[in-house]
Protein backbone atom coordinates (compact mmCIF):
# COMPACT_ATOMS: atom_id res chain seq x y z
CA UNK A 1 64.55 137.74 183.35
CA UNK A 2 63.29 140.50 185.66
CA UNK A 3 63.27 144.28 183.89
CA UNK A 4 65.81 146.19 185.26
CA UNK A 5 64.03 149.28 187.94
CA UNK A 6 62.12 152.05 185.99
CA UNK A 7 62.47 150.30 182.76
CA UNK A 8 59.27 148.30 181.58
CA UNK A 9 59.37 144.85 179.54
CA UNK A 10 58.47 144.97 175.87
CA UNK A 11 55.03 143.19 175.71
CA UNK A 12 54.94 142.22 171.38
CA UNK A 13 57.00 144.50 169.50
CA UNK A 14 58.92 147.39 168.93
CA UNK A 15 58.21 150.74 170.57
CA UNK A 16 56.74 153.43 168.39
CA UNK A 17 59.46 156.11 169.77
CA UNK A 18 62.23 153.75 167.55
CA UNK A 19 60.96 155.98 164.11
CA UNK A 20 59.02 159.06 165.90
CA UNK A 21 60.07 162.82 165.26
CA UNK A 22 62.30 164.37 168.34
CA UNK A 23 60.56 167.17 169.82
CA UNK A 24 62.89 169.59 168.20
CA UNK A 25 61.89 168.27 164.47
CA UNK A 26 58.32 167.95 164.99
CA UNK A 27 58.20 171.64 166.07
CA UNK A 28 60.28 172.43 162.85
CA UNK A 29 58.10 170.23 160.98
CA UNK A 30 54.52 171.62 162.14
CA UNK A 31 56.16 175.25 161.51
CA UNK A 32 56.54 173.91 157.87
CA UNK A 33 53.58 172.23 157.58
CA UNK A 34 51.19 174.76 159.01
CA UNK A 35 52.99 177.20 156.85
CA UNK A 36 51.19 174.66 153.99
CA UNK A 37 48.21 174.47 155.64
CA UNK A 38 46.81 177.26 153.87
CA UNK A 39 45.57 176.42 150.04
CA UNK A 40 46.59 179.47 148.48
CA UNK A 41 50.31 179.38 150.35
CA UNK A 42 50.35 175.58 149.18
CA UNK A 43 49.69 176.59 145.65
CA UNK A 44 52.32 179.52 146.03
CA UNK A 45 54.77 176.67 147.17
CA UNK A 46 54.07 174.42 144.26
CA UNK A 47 54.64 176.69 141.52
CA UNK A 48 57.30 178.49 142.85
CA UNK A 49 58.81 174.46 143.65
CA UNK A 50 58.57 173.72 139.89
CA UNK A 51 60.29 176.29 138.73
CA UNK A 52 63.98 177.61 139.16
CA UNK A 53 63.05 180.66 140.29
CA UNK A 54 59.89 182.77 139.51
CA UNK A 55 59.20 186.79 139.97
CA UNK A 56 55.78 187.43 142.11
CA UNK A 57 54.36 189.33 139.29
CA UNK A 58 53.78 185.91 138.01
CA UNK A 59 52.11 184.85 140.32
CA UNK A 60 49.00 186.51 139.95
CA UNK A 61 47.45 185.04 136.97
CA UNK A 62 47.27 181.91 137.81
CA UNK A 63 46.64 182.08 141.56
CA UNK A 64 44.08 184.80 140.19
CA UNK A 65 44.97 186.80 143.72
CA UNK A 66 46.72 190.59 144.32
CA UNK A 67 49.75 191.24 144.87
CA UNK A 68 49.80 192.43 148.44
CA UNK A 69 47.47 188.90 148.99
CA UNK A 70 50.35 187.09 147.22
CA UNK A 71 53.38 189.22 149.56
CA UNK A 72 51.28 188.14 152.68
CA UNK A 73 51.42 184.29 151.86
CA UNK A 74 55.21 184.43 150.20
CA UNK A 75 56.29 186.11 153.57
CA UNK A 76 54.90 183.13 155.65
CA UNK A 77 56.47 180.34 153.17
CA UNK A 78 59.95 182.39 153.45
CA UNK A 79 59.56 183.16 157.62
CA UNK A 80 59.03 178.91 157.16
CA UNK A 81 62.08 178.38 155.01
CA UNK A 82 60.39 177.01 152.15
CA UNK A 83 61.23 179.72 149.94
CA UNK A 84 63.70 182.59 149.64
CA UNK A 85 63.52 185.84 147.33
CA UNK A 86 65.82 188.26 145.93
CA UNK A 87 64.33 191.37 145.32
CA UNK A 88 65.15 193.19 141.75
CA UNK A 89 63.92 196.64 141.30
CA UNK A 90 60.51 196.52 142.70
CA UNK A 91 59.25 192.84 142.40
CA UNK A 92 61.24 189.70 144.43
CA UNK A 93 62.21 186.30 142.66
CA UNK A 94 61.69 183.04 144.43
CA UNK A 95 63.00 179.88 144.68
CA UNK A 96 62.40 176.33 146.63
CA UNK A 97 65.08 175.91 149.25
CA UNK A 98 66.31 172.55 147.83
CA UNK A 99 67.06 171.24 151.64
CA UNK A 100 64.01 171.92 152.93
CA UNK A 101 62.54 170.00 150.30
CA UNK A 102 64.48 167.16 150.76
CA UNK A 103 63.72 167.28 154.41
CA UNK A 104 60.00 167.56 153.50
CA UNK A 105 60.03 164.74 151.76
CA UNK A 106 62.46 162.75 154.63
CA UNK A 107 59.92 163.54 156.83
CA UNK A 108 56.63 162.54 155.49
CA UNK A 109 58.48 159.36 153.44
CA UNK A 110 56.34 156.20 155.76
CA UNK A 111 58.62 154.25 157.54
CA UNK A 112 59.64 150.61 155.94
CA UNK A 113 57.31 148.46 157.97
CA UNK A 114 58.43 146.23 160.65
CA UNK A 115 57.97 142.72 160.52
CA UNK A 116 56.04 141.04 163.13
């Protein structure tokens, strides 16, 4: 059987475009991800990730960085939607935004293979 006009015939298997991002979600997903690119931000992310919610001051220590260092990176991880803070009196508490880790995780997860 002849393809039908402006479609081509499947040579061996399935295209890749049957599991690939839209164009809309990978340009979500590379905002999020370059938001992680940094070392220091991806640090910020995994503490503040493990805990319920943390205050910035705590974040010093153990990132061993200042505080306007730390405000710079927390501002990029909350413009990506990883985090979000409430500020009380003159420090902010953060916390993982539980959907974007979920769709995080969605969207690195590897695809169940297909079998050939």
């Amino acid at each position: 059987m002849a393809p039908e006009p402006g479609r081509s015939e499947r040579i061996c298997c399935a295209p890749v475009a049957d599991h690939a991002l839209s164009a809309g979600e990978a340009h979500d997903l590379a905002a999020v991800l370059a938001a992680l690119a940094d070392p220091v931000r991806l640090r910020i992310f995994s503490i503040i990730a493990s805990q319920e919610e943390i205050c910035s001051c705590n974040l010093e220590e153990p990132l061993d960085k200042s505080q306007p260092t730390i405000s710079h990176h927390t501002r990029k991880l909350a413009a990506a939607g990883l985090i979000v803070g409430e500020k009380r009196g003159r420090w902010t508490w953060w916390r993982a935004v539980p959907e974007q880790l979920v769709a995080l995780g969605t969207a690195l997860s590897l695809a169940e293979p297909v079998e050939g």
